[in-house]
N, C-alpha and C. Protein backbone atom coordinates (compact mmCIF):
# COMPACT_ATOMS: atom_id res chain seq x y z
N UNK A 1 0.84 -1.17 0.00
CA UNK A 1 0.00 0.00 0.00
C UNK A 1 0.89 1.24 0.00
N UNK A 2 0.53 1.98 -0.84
CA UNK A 2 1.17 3.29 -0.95
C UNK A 2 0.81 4.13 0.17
N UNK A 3 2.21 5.81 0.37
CA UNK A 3 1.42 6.36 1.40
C UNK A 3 0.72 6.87 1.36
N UNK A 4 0.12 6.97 -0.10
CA UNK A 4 -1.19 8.18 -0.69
C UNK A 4 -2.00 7.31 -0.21
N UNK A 5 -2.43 6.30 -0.46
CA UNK A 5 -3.59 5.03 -0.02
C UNK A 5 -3.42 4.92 1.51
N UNK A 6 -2.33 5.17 2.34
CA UNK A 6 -2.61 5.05 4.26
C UNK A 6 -3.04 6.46 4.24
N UNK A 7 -2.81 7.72 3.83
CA UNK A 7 -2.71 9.00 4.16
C UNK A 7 -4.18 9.04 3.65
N UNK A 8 -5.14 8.43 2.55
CA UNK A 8 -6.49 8.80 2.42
C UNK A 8 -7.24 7.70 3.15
N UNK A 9 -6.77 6.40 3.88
CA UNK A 9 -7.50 5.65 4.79
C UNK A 9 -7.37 6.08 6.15
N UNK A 10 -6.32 6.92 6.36
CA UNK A 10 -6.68 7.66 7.66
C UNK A 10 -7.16 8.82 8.12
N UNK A 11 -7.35 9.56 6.79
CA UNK A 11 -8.01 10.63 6.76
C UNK A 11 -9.24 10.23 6.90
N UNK A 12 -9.86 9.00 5.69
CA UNK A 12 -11.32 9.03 5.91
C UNK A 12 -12.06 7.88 7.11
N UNK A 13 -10.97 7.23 7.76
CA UNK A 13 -11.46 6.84 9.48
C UNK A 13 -11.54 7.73 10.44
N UNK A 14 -10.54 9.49 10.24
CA UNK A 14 -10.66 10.08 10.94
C UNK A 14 -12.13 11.03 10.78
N UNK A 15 -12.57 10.83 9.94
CA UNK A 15 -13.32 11.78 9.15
C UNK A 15 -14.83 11.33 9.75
N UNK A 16 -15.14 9.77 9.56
CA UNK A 16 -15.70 8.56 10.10
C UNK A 16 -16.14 9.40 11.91
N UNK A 17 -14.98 8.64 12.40
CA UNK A 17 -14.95 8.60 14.05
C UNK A 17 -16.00 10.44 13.90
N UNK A 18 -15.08 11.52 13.72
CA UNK A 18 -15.63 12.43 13.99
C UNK A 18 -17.07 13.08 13.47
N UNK A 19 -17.95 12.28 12.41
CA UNK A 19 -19.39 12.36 12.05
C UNK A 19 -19.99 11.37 13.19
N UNK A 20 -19.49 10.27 13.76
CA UNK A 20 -20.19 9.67 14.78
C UNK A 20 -19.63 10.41 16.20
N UNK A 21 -18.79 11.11 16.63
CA UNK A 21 -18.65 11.67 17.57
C UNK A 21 -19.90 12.58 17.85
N UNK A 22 -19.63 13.64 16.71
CA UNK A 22 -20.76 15.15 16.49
C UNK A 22 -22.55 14.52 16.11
N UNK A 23 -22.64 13.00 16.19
CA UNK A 23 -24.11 13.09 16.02
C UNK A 23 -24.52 12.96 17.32
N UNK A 24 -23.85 12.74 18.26
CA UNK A 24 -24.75 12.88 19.79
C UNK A 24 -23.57 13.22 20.68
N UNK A 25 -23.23 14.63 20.40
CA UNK A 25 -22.03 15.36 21.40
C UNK A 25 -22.49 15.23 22.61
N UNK A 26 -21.48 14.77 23.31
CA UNK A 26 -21.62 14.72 25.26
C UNK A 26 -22.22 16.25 25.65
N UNK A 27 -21.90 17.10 24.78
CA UNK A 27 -22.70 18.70 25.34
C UNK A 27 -23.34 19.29 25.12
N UNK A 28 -24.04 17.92 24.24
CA UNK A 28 -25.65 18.42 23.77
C UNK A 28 -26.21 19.15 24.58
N UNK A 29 -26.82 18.53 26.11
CA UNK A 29 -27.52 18.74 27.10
C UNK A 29 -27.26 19.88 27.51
N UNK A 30 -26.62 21.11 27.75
CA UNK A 30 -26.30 22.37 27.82
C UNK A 30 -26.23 23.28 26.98
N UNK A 31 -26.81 22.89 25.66
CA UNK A 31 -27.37 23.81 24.49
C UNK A 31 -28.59 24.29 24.70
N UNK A 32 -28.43 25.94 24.26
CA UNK A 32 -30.08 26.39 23.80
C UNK A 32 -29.77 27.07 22.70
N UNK A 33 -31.02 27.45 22.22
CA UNK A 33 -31.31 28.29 21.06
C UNK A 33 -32.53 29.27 21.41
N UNK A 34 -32.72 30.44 21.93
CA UNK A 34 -33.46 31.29 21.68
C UNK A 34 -34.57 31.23 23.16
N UNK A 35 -32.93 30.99 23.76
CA UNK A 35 -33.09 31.61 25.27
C UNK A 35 -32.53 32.45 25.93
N UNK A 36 -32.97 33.54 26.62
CA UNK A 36 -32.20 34.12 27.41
C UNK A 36 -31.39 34.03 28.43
N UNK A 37 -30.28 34.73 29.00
CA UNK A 37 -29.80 33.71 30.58
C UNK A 37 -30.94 33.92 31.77
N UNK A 38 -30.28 33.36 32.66
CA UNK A 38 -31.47 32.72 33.77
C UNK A 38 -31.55 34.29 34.41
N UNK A 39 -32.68 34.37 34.74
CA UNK A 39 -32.99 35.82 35.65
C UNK A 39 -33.77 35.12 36.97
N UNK A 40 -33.62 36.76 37.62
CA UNK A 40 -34.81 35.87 39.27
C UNK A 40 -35.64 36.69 39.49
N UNK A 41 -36.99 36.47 39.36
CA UNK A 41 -37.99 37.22 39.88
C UNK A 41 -38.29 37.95 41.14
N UNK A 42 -38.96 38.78 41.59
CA UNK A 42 -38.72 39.40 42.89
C UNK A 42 -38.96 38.12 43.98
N UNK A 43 -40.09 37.16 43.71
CA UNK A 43 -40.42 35.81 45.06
C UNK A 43 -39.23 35.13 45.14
N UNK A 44 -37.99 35.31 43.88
CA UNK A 44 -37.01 34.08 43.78
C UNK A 44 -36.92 33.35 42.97
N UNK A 45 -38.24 33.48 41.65
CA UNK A 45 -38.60 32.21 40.82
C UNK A 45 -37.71 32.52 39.69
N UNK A 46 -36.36 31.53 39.46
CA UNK A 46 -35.59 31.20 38.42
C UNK A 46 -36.50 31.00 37.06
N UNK A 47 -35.71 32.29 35.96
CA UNK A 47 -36.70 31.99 34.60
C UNK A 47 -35.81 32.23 33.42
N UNK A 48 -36.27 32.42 32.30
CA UNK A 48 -35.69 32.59 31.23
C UNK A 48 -36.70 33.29 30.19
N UNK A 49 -36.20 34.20 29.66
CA UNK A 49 -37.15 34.65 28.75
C UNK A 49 -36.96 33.63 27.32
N UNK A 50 -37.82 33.75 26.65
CA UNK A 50 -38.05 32.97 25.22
C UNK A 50 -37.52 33.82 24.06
N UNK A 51 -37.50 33.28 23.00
CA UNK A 51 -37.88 34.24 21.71
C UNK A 51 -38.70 33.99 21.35
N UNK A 52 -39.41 34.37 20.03
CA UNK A 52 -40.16 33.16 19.16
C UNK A 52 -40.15 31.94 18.60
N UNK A 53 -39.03 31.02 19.12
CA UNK A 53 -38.43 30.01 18.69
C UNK A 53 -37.63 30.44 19.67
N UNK A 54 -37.81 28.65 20.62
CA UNK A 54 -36.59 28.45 21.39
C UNK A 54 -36.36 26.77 21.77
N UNK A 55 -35.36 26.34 22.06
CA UNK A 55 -34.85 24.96 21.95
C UNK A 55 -34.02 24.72 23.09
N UNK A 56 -34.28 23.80 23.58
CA UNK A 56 -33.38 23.10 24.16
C UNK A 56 -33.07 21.67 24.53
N UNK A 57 -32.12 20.72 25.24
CA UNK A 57 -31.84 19.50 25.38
C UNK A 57 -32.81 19.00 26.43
N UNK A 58 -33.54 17.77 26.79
CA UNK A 58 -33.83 16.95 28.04
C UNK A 58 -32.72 15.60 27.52
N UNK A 59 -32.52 14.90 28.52
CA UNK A 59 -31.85 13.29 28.51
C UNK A 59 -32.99 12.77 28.05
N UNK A 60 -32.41 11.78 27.10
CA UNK A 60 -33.47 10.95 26.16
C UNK A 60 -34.54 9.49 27.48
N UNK A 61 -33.48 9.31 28.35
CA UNK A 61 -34.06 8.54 29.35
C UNK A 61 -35.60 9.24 30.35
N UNK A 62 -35.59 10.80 30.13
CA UNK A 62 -36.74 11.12 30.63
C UNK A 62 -38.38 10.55 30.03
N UNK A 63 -39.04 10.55 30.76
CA UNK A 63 -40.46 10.12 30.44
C UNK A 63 -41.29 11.13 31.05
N UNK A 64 -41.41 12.59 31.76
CA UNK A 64 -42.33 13.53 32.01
C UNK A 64 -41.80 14.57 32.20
N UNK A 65 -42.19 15.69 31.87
CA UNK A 65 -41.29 17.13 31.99
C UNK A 65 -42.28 17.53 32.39
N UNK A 66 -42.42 18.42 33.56
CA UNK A 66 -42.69 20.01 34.07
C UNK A 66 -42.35 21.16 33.62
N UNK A 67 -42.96 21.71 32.79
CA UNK A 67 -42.57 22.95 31.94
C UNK A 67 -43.12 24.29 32.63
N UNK A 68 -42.43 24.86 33.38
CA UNK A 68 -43.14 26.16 34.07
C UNK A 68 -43.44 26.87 32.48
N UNK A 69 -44.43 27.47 32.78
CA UNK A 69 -44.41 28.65 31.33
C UNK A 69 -45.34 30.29 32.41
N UNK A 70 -45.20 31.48 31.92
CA UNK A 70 -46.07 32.77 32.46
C UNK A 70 -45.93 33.37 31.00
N UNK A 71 -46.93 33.91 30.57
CA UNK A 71 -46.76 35.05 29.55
C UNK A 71 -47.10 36.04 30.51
N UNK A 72 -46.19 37.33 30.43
CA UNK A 72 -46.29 38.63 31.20
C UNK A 72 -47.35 39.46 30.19
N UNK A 73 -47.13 38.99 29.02
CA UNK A 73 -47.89 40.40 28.00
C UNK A 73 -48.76 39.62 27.40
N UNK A 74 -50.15 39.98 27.15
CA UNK A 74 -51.01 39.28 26.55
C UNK A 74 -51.11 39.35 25.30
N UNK A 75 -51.66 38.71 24.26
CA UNK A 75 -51.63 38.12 23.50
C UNK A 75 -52.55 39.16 22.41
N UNK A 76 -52.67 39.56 20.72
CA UNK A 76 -53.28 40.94 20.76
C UNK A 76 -54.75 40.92 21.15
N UNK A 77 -55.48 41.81 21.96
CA UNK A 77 -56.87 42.06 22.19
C UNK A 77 -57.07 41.32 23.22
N UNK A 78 -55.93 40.95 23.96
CA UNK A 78 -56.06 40.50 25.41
C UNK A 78 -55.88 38.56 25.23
N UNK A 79 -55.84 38.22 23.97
CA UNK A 79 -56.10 36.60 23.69
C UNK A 79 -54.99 36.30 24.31
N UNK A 80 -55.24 34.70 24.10
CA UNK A 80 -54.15 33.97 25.27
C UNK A 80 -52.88 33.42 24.32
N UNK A 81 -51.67 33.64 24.98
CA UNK A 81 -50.68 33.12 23.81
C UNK A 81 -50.60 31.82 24.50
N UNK A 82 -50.14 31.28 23.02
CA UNK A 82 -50.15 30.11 22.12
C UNK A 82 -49.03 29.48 22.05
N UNK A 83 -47.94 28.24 23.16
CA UNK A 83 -46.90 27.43 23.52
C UNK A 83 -47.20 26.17 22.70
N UNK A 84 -46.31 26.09 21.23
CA UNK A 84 -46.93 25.00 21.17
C UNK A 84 -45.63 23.96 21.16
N UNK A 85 -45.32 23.11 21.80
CA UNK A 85 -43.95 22.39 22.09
C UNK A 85 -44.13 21.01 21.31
N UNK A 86 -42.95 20.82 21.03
CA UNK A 86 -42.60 19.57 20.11
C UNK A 86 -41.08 19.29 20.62
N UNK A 87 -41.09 17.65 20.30
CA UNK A 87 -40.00 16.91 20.83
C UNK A 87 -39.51 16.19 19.86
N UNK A 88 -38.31 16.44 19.29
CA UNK A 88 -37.53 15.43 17.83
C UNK A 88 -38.82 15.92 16.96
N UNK A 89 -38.90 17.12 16.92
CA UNK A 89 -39.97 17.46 15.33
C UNK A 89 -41.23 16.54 15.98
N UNK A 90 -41.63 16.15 16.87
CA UNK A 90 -42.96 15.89 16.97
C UNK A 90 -43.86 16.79 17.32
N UNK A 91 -45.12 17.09 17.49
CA UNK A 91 -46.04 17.80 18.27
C UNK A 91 -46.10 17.18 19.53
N UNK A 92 -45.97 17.71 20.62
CA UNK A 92 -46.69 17.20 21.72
C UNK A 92 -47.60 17.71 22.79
N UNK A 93 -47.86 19.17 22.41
CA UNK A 93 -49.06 19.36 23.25
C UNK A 93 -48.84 20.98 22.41
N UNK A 94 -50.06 21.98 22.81
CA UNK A 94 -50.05 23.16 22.77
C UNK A 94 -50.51 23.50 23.74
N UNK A 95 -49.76 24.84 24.99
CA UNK A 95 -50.34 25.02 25.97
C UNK A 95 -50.70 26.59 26.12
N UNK A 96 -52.20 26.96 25.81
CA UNK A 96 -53.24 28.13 26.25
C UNK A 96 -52.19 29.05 27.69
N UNK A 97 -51.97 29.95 27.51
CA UNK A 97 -51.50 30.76 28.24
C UNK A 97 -52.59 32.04 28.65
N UNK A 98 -53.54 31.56 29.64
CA UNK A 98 -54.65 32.76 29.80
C UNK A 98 -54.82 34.23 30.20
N UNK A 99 -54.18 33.73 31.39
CA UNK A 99 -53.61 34.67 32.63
C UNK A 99 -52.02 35.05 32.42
N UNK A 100 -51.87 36.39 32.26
CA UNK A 100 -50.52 36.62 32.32
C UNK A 100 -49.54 36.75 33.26
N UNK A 101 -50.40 36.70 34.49
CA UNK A 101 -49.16 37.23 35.84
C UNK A 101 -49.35 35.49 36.45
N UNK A 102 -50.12 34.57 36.00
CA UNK A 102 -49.85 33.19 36.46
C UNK A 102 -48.63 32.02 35.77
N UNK A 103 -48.40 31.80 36.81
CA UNK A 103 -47.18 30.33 36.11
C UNK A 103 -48.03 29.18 35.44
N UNK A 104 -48.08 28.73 34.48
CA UNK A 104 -48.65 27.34 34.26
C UNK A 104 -47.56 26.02 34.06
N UNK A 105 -48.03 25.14 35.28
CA UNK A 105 -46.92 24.00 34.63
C UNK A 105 -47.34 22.64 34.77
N UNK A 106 -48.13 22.58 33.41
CA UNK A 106 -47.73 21.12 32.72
C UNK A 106 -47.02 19.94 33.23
N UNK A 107 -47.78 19.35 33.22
CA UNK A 107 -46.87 17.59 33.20
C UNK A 107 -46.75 17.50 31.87
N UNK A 108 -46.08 17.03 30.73
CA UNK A 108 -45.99 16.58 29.57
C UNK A 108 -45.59 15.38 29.55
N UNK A 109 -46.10 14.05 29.22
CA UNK A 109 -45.58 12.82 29.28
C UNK A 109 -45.22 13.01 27.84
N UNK A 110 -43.40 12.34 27.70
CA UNK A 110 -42.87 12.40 26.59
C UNK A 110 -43.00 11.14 25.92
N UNK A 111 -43.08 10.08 26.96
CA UNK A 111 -42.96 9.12 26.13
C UNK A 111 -41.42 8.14 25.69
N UNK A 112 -41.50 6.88 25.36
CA UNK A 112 -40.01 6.71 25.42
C UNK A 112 -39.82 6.35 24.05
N UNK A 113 -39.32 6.60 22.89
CA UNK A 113 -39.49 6.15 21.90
C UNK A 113 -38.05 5.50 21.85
N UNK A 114 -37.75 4.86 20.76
CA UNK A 114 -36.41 4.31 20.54
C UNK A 114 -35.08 4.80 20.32
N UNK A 115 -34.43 5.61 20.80
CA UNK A 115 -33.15 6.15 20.51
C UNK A 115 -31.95 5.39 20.79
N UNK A 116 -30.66 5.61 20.60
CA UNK A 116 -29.52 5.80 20.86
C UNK A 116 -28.63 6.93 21.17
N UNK A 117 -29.48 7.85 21.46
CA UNK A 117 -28.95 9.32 21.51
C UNK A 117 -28.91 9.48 23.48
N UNK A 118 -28.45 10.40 23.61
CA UNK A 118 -28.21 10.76 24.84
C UNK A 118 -29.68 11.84 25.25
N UNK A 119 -29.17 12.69 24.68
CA UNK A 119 -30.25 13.48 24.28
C UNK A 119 -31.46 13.92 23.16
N UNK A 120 -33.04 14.51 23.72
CA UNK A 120 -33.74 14.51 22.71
C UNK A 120 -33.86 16.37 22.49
N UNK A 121 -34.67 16.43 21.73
CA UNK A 121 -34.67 17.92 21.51
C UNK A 121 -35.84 18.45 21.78
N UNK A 122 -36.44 19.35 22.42
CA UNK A 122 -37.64 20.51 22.46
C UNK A 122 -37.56 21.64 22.25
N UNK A 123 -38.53 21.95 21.42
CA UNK A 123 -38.34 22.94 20.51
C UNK A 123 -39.81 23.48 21.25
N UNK A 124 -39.77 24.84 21.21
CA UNK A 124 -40.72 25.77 22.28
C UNK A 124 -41.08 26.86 20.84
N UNK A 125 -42.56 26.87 20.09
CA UNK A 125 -42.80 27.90 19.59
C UNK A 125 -44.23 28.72 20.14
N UNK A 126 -43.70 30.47 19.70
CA UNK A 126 -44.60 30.75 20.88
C UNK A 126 -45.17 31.65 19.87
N UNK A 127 -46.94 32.37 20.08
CA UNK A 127 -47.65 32.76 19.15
C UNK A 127 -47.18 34.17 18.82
N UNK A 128 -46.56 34.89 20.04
CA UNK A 128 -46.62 36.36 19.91
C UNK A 128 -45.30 36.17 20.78
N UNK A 129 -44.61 37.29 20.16
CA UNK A 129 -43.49 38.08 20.58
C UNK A 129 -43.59 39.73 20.82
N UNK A 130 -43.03 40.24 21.96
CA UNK A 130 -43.38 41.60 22.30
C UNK A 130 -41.66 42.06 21.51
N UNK A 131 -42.02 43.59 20.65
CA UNK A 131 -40.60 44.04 20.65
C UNK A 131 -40.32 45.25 21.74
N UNK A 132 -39.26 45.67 21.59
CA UNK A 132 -38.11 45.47 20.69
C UNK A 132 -37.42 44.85 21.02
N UNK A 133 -36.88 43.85 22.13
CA UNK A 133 -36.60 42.75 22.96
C UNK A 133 -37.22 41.23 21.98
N UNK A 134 -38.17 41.78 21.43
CA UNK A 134 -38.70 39.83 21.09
C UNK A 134 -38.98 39.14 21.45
N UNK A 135 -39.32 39.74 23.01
CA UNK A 135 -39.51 38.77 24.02
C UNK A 135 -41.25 37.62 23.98
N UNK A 136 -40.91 36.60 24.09
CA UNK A 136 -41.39 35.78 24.05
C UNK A 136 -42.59 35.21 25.52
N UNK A 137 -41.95 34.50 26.37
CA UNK A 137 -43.05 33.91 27.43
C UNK A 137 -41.71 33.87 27.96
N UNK A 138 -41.97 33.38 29.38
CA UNK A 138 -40.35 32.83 30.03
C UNK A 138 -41.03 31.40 31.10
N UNK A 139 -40.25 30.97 30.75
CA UNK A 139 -39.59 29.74 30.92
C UNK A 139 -38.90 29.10 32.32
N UNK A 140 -39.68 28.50 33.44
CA UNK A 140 -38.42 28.56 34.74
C UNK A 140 -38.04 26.98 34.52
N UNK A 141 -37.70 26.27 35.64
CA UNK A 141 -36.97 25.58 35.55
C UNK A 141 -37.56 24.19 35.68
N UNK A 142 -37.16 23.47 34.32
CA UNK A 142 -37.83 22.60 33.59
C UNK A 142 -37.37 21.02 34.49
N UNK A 143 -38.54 20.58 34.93
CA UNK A 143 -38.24 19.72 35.63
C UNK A 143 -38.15 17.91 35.05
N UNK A 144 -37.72 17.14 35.47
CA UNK A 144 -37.54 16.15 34.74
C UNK A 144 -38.56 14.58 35.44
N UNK A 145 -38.93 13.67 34.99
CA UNK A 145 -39.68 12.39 35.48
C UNK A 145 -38.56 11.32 34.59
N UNK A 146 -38.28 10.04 35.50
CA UNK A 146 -37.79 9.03 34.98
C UNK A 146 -36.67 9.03 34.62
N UNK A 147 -35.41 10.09 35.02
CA UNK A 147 -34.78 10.46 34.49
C UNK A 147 -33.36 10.45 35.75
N UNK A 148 -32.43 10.40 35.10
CA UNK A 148 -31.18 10.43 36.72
C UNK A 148 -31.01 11.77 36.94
N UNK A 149 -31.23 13.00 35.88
CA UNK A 149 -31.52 14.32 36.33
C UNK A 149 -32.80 14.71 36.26
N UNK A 150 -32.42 15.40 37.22
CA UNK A 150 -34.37 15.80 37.79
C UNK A 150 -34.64 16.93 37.49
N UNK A 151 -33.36 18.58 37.44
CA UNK A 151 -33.81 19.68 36.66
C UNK A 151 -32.74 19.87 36.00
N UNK A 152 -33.28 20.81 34.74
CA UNK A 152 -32.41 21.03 33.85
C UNK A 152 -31.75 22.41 34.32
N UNK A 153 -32.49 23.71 35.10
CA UNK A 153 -31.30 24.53 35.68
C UNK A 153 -30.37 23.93 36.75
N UNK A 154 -30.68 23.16 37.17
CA UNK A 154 -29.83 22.36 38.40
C UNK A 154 -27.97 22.06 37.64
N UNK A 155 -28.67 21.39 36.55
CA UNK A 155 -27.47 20.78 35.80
C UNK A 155 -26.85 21.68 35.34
N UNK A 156 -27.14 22.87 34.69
CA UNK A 156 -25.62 23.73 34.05
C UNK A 156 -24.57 23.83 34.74
């Protein structure tokens, strides 16, 4: 074997290893997308503001999430905004936000479907965004069922 033929079989095992490394990175679980950092309300209550689109990791071993959600700003003509959450591109619930100065939190049974992944994905879209901020609904701290972690602010 030539060294052009070891120099392109180790390029493309290295190439290999690192597409199966990056499909389920160990640091998945500490990713977001179109969250703000954690703030504290005057009682103490740990939150996060949203955007219109926001994402983040649970461990694929969970089976129920607690999703705090509050919209502060109502929705136009006073209507209720509109959480509608999905897991790996699924639908799994849409949650009515009525009251704006109340917390609502959901049980969501996720369900265990078949993976090999560490982590799954939830994706948070929300009906109305206030500007010039963009602000969305906020978000406290997402609790976990069935799972060896129990919250997801706990873990960062």
């Amino acid at each position: 074997m030539s060294a052009r033929a070891i120099r392109r079989t180790a390029i493309a095992i290295a190439m290999l290893a690192a597409v199966l490394y990056l499909r389920d990175p160990p640091w998945a679980g500490r990713m977001t997308s179109g969250l703000r950092s954690w703030e504290e309300d005057p009682p103490g209550t740990r939150f996060r503001w949203t955007f219109g689109r926001a994402t983040f990791f649970i461990p694929a071993d969970a089976t129920a999430m607690t999703l705090p959600l509050r919209s502060v700003f109502p929705g136009p003509g006073g209507a209720a905004v509109a959480v509608d959450v999905r897991v790996d591109d699924r639908w799994l619930a849409t949650i009515q936000l009525t009251e704006p100065d109340a917390w609502v939190r959901p049980l969501l049974p996720i369900g265990r479907r078949p993976t090999n992944r560490r982590y799954r994905r939830v994706d948070l879209r929300i009906s109305r965004v206030v500007p010039p901020f963009m602000l969305g609904v906020m978000t406290g701290d997402v609790l976990l069922e069935g799972s060896t972690v129990r919250s997801l602010a706990r873990s960062e």
